[in-house]
Protein backbone atom coordinates (compact mmCIF):
# COMPACT_ATOMS: atom_id res chain seq x y z
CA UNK A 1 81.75 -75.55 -19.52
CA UNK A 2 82.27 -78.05 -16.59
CA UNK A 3 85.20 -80.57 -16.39
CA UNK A 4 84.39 -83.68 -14.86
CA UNK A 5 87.22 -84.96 -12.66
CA UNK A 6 87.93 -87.61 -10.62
CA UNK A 7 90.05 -86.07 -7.19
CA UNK A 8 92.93 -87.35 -5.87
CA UNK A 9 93.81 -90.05 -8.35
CA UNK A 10 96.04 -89.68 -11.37
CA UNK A 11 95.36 -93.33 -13.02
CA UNK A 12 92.64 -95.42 -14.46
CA UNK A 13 90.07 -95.81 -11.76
CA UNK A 14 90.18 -100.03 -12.17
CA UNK A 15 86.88 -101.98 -11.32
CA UNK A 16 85.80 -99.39 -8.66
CA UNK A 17 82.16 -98.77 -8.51
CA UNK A 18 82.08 -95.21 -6.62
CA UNK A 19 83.73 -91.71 -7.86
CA UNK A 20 82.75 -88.40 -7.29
CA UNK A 21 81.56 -85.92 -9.60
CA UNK A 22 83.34 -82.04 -9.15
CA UNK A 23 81.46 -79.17 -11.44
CA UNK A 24 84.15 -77.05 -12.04
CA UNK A 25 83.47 -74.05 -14.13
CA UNK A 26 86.28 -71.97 -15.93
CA UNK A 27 89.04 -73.89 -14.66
CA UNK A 28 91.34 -77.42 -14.40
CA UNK A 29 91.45 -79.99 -11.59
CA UNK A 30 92.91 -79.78 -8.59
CA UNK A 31 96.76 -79.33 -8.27
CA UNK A 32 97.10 -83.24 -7.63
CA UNK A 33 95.02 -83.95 -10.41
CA UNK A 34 96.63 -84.62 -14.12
CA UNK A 35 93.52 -83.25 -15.46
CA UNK A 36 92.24 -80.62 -18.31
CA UNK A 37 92.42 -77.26 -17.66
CA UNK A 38 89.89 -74.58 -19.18
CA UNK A 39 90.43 -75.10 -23.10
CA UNK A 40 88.76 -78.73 -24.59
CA UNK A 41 89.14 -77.33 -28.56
CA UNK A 42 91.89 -78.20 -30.44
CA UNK A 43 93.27 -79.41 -33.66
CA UNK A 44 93.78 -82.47 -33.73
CA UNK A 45 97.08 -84.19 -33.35
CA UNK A 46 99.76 -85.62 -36.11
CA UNK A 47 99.65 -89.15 -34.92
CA UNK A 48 103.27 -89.56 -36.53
CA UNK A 49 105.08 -87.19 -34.12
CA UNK A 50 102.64 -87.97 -31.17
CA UNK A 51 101.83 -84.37 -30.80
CA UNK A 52 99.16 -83.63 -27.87
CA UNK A 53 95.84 -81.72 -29.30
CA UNK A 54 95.76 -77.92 -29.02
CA UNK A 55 94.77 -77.25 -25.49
CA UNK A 56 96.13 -77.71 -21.75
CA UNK A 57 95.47 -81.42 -21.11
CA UNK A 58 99.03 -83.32 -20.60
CA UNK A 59 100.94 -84.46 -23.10
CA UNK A 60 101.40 -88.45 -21.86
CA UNK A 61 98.65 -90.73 -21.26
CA UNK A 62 98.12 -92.46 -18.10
CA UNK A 63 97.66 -96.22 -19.15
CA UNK A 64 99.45 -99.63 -18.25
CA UNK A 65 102.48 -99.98 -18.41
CA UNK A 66 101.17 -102.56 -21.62
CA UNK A 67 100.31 -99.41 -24.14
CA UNK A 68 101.83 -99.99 -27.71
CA UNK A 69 103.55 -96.96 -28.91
CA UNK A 70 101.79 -94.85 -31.75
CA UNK A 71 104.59 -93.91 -33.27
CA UNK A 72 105.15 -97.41 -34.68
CA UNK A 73 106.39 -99.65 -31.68
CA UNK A 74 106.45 -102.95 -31.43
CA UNK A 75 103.02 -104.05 -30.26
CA UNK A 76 102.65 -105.83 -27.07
CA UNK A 77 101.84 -110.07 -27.25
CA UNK A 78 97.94 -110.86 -26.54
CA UNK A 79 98.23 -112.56 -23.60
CA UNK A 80 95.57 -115.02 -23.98
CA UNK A 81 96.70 -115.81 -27.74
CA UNK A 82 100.46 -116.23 -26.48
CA UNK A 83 99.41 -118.59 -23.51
CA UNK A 84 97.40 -120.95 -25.80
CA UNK A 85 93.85 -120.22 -23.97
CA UNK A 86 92.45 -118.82 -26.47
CA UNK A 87 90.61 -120.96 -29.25
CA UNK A 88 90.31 -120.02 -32.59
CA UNK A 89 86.87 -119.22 -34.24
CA UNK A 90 84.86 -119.53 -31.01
CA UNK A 91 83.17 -116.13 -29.01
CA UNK A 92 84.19 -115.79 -25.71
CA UNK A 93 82.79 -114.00 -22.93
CA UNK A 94 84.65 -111.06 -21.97
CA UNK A 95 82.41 -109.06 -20.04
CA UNK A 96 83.98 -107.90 -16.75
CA UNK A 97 81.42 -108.52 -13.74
CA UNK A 98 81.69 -104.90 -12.36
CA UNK A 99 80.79 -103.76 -15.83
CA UNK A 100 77.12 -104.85 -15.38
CA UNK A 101 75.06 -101.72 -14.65
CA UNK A 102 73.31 -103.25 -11.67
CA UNK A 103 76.43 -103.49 -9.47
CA UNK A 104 77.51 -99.54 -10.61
CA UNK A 105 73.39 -98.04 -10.87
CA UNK A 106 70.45 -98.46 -9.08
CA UNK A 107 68.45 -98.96 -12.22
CA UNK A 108 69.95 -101.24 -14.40
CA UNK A 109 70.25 -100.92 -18.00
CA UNK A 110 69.27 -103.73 -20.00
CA UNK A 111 70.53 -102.78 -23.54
CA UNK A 112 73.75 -103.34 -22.22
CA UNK A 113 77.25 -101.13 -21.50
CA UNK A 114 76.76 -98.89 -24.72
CA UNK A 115 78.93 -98.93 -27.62
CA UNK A 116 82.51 -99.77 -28.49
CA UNK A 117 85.27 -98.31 -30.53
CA UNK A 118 89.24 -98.86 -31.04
CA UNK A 119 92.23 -96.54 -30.37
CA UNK A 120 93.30 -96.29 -33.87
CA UNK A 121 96.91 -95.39 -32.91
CA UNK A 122 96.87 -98.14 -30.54
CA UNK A 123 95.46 -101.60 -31.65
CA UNK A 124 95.47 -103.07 -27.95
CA UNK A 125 93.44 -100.50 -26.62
CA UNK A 126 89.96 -100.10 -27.06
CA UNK A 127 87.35 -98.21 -24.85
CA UNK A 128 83.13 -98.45 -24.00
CA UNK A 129 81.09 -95.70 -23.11
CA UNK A 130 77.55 -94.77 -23.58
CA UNK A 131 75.46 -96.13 -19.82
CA UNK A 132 75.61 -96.00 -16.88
CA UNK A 133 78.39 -98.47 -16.29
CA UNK A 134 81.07 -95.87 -17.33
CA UNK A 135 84.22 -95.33 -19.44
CA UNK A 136 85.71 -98.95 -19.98
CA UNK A 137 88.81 -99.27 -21.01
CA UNK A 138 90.92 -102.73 -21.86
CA UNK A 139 95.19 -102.83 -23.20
CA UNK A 140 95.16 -106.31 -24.10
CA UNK A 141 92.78 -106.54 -26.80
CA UNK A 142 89.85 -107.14 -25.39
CA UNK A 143 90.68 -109.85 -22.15
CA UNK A 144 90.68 -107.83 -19.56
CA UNK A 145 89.28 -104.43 -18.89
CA UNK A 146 89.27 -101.67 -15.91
CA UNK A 147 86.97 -98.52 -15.31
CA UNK A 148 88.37 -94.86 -16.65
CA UNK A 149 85.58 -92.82 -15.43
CA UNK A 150 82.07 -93.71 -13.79
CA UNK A 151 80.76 -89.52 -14.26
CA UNK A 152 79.29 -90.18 -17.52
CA UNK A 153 75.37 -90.43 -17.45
CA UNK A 154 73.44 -93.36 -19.70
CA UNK A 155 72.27 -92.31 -23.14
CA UNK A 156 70.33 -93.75 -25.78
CA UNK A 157 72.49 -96.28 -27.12
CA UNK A 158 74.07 -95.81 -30.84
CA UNK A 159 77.73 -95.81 -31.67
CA UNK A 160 77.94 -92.99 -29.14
CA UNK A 161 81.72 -92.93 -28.90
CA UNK A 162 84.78 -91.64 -31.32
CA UNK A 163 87.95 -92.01 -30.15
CA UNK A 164 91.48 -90.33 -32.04
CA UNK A 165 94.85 -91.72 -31.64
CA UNK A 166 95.97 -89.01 -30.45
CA UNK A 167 98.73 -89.03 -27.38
CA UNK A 168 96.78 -88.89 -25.06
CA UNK A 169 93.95 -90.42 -26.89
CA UNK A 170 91.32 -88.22 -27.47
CA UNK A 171 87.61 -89.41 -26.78
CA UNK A 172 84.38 -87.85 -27.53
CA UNK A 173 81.24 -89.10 -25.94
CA UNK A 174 77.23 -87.82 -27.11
CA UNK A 175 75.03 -87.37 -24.45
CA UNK A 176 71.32 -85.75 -24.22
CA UNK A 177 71.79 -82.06 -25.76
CA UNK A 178 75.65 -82.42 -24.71
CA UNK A 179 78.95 -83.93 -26.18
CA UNK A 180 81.46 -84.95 -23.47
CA UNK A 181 85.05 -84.19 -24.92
CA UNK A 182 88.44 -85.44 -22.98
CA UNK A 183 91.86 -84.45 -24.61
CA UNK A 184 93.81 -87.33 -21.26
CA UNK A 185 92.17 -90.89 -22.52
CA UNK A 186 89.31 -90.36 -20.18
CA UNK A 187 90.42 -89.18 -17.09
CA UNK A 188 88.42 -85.62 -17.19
CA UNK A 189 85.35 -84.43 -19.57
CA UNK A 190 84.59 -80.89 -20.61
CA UNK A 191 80.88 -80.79 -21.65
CA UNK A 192 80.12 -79.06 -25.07
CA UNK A 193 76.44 -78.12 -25.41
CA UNK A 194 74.12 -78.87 -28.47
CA UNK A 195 70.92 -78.20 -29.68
CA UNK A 196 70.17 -81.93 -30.31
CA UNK A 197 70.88 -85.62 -29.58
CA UNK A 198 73.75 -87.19 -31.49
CA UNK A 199 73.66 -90.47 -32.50
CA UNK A 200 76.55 -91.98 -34.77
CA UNK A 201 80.10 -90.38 -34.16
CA UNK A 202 82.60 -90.97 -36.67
CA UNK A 203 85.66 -89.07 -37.33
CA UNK A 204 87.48 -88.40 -40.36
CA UNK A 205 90.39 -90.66 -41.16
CA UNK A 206 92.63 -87.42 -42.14
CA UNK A 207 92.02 -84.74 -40.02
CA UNK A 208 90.70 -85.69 -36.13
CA UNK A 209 88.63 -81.74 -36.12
CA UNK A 210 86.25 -83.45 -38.36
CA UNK A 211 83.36 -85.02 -37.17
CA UNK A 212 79.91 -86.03 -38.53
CA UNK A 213 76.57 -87.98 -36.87
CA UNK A 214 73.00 -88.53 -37.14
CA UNK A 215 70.30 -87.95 -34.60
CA UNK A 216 68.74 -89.91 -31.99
CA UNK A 217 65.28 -90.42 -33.16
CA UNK A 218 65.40 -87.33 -35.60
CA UNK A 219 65.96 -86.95 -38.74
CA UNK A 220 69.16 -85.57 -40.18
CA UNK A 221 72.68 -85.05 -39.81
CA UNK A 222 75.19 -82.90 -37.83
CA UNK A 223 78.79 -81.58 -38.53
CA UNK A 224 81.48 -80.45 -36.53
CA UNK A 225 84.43 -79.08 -37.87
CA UNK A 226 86.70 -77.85 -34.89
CA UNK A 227 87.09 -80.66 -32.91
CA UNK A 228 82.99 -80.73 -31.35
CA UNK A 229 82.92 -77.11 -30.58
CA UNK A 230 80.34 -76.69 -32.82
CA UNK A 231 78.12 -78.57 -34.85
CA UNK A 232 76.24 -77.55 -37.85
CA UNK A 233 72.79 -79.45 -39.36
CA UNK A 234 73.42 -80.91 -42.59
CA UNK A 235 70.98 -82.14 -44.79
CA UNK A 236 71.15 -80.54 -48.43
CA UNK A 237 69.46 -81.18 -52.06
CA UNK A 238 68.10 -84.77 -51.97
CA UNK A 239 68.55 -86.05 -48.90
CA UNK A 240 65.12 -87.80 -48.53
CA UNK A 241 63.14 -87.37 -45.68
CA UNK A 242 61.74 -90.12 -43.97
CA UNK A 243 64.58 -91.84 -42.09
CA UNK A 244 65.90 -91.32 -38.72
CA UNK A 245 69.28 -92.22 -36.97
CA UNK A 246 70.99 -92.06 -39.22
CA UNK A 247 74.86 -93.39 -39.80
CA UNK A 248 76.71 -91.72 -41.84
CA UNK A 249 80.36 -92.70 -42.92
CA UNK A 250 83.10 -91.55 -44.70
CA UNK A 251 84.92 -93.41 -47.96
CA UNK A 252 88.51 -93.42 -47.80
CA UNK A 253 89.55 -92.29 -51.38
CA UNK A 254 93.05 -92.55 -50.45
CA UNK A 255 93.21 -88.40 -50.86
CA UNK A 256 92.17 -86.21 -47.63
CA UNK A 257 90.09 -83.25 -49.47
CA UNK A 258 88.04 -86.03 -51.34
CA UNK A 259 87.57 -88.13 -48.40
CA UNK A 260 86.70 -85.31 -46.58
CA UNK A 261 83.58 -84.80 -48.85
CA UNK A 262 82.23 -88.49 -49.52
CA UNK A 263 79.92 -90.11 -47.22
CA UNK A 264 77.47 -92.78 -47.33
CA UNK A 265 74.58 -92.75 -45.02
CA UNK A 266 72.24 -94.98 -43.73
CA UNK A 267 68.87 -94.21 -41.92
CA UNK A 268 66.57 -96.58 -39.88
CA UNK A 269 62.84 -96.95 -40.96
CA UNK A 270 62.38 -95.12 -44.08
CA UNK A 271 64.32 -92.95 -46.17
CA UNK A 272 66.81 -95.19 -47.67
CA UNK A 273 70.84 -95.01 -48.06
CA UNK A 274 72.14 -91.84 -49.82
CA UNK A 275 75.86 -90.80 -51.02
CA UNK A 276 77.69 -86.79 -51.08
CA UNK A 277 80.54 -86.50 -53.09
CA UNK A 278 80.42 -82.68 -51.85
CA UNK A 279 80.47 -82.62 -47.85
CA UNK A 280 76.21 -83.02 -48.04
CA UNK A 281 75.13 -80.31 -50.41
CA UNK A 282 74.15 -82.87 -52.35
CA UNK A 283 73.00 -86.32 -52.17
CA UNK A 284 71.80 -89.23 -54.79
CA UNK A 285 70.68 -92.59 -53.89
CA UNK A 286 73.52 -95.16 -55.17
CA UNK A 287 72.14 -97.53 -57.97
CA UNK A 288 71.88 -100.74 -56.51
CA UNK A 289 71.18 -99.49 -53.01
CA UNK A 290 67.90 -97.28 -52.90
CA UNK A 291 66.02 -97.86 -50.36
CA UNK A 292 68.54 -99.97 -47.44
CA UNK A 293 67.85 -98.90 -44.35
CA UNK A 294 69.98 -100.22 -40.93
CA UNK A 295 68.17 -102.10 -38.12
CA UNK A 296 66.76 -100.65 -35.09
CA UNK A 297 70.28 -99.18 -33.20
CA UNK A 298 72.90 -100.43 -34.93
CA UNK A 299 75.07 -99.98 -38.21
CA UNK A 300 78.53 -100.58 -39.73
CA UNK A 301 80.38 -100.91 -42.92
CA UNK A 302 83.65 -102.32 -44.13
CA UNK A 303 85.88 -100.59 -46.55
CA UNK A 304 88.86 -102.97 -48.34
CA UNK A 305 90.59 -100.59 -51.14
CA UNK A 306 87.58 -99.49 -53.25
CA UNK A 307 85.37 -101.96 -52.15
CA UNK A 308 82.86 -101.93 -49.59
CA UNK A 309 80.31 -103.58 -47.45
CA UNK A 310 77.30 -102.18 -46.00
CA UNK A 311 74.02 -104.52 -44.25
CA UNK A 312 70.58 -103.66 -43.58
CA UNK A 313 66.96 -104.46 -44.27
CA UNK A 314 64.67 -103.38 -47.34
CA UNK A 315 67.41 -102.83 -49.99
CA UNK A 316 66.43 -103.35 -53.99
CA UNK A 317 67.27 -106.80 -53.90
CA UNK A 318 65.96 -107.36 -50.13
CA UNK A 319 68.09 -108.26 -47.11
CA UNK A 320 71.77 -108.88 -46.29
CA UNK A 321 74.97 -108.04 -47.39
CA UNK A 322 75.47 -105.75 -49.85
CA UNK A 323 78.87 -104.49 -52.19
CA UNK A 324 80.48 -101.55 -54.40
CA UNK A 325 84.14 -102.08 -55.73
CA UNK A 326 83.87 -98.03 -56.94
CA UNK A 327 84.09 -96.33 -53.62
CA UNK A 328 79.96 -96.43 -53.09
CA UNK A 329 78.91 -95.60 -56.72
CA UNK A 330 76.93 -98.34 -57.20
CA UNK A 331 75.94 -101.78 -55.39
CA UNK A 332 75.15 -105.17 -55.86
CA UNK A 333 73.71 -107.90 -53.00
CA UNK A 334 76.64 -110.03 -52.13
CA UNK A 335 75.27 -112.77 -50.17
CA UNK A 336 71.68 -114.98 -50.92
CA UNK A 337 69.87 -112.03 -48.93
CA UNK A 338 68.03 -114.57 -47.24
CA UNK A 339 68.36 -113.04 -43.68
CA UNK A 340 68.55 -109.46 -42.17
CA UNK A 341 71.80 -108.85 -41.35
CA UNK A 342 73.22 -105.17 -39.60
CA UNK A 343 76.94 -105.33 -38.80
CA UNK A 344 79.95 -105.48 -41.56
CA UNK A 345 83.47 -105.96 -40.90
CA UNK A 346 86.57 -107.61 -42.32
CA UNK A 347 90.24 -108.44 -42.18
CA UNK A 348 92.68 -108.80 -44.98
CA UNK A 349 91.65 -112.21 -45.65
CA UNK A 350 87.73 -112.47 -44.83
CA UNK A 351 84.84 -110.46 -44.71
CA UNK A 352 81.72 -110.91 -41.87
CA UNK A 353 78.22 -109.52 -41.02
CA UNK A 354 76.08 -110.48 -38.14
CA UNK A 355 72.24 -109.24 -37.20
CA UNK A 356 71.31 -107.36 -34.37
CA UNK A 357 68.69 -105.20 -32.79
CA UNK A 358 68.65 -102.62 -30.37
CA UNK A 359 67.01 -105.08 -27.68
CA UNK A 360 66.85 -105.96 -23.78
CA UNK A 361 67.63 -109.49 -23.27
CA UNK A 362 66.14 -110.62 -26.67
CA UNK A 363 67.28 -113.85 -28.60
CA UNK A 364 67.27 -112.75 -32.27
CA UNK A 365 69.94 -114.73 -33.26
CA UNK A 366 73.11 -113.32 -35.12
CA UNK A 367 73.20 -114.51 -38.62
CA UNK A 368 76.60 -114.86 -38.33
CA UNK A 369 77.85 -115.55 -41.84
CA UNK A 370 81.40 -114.87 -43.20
CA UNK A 371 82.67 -115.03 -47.28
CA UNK A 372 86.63 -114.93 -48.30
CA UNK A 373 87.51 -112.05 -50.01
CA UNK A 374 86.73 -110.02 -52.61
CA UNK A 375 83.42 -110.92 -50.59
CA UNK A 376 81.20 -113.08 -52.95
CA UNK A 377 80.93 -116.48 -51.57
CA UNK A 378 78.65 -116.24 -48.51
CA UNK A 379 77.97 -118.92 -45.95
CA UNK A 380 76.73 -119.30 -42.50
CA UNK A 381 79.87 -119.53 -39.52
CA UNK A 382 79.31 -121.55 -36.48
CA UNK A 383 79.19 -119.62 -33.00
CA UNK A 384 78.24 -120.80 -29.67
CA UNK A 385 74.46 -121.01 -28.40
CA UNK A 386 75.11 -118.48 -26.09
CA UNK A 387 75.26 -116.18 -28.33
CA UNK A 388 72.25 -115.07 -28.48
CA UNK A 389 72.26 -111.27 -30.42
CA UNK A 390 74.60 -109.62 -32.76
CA UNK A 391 76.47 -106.63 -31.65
CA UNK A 392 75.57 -102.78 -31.57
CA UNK A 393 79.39 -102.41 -32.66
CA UNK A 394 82.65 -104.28 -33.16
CA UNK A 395 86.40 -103.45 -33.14
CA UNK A 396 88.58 -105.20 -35.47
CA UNK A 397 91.98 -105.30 -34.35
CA UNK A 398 95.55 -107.25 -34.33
CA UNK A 399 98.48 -108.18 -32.41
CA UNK A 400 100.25 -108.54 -35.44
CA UNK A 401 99.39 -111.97 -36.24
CA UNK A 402 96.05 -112.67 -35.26
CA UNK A 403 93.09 -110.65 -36.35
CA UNK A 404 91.05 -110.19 -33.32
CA UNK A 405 87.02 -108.98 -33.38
CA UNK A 406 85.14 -107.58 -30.04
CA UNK A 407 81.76 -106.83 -30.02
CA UNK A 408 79.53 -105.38 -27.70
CA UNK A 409 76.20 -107.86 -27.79
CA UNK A 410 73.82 -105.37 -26.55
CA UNK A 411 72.73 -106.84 -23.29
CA UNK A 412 75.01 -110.02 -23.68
CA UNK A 413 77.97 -107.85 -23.02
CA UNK A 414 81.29 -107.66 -24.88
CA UNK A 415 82.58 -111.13 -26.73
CA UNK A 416 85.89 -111.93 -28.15
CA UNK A 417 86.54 -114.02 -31.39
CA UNK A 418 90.37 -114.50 -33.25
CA UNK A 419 89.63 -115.75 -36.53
CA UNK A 420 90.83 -119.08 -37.44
């Protein structure tokens, strides 16, 4: 096991484009280092006491001094939204200048800083990992946003980060036959080994041990239940063959045990999208969505209540948008299906997709259509030429009034939107 560290620095490492790399097997960081020690498993944390993961990483986080608390706080003001320079329902360009992986590599990256995921516990924080630009980090919902940690080598670019709200937040990272695992918000990595690439992290919305993802390239799907200790290949009676990088989700039932055991998955090229009520020993093909697979790199739903949204190409009833107000059961195309579309989200008001495609400097366009809820009346939304690509993923998030999106466009770099 080696922890990554960063020597002689106990904060986020902001906008600085060299850090050293210590192997250290078998034990922490220096003394001056607030760094992991040996143990990276752990159990997770009860986000409503604040509780630090089983382990010997710290038990406060080293952020700004503009962290929201996640034991229920008051959340700190956006401060772009609260000084008036921020216009409603038009993307903005957020992407920091030392973020582009020519200034940090010598060979740059074009598919862009990686993939991006919120702090659930809190909803000003958000992080990027996944190339060679680093661990990213912003506290004020997107504007602004320093470097954690520049060890991290560039991967094949998925949703290849999972982050628990946890204090301190705990992050998990895939890389090539390795998961990097930090129990401090970034500052220090244990690697965990594995027998193959993951793709997809998601986490369980009850219990932060719990992890599933699909495989770069492969087919299948892998398990952990201990916090990424281990992983275990799962891929029981009817799972189709076919597909490959896959994305699986869970459902939210509203009950842990049954959430713990209902997914919906969805594979890129063939295959199609398959449900488990039962953790993966079995799987069926929803009515109404046989056949949907996600676009090259990129794939995520929204769940409202009992109704969802997933995208993709070559469903039953062809492109788009498609919904399920019984928890996945069954499906119906929800907008024209005219266009392709890859990326779902919502807020309590509206839901959106956009298109995208793992791609280096390519103008697809983005689709980018939006329908009030429940999610039946479709029509296109107006963005700025410059936006030239949908993103590989998207945080939804709030300062308590506004509903605030940021999306990572692939080689465009990260984008900010409040909704009107």
């Amino acid at each position: 096991m080696t922890i990554l560290c960063r020597p002689g620095d106990s904060g986020p490492v902001r906008a600085s484009p060299i850090l050293l790399v210590l192997g250290l097997f078998g034990t922490g960081c220096d003394d001056d280092e607030s760094g992991v020690g040996g143990g990276t498993t752990g159990t997770g944390t009860d986000q409503a006491t604040g509780s630090s993961p089983t382990g010997s990483g710290p038990s406060t986080t080293t952020t700004g001094s503009g962290s929201s608390s996640s034991t229920g706080g008051p959340l700190p003001p956006d401060p772009c939204i609260a000084a008036g320079t921020c216009p409603p329902g038009e993307w903005i360009n957020v992407t920091p200048a030392e973020m582009d992986p020519s200034v940090l590599a010598p060979t740059p990256n074009a598919f862009g800083p990686g993939s991006i995921v919120g702090d659930p516990a809190r909803p000003n924080e958000m992080y990027v990992a996944g190339s060679s630009a680093g661990l990213w980090k912003t506290e004020d919902y997107g504007n602004t946003w320093f470097l954690v940690n520049h060890t991290l080598p560039d991967i094949p670019r998925g949703v290849l980060i999972a982050v628990a709200g946890t204090t301190p937040a705990t992050i998990w990272i895939a890389g090539h036959l390795v998961v990097y695992k930090s129990v401090d918000a970034g500052q220090t990595f244990s690697e965990i080994p594995v027998d193959v690439d993951l793709y997809s992290l998601r986490i369980d919305p009850y219990d932060n041990d719990h992890l599933v993802s699909g495989l770069h390239e492969a087919d299948g799907l892998a398990e952990s239940t201990d916090g990424g200790a281990t992983w275990s290949l799962v891929g029981g009676a009817g799972f189709p063959a076919g597909g490959v990088s896959w994305y699986p989700f869970f459902i939210d039932t509203g009950d842990a045990a049954t959430t713990r055991d209902r997914w919906i998955a969805i594979p890129q090229n063939g295959g199609g999208a398959v449900l488990t009520t039962d953790g993966g020993a079995t799987w069926a093909a929803p009515p109404g969505l046989a056949g949907l697979t996600h676009g090259h790199g990129n794939c995520q739903i929204h769940q409202t209540g009992d109704t969802l949204f997933v995208a993709g190409t070559d469903g039953p009833s062809g492109n788009g948008v498609y919904r399920s107000t019984d928890l996945g059961d069954t499906w119906s195309l929800a907008d024209a299906g005219n266009a392709p579309q890859a990326i779902v989200w919502g807020t309590p008001n509206n839901v959106y997709s956009m298109w995208a495609w793992a791609c280096s400097k390519c103008d697809l366009g983005t689709n980018f259509q939006s329908s009030p809820l429940p999610g039946t009346s479709w029509a296109p939304t107006t963005h700025t030429d410059q936006l030239q690509i949908g993103p590989n993923s998207l945080v939804v998030t709030s300062d308590g009034t506004h509903q605030i999106f940021v999306g990572l466009m692939w080689s465009q770099g990260l984008w900010r939107y409040i909704e009107p």
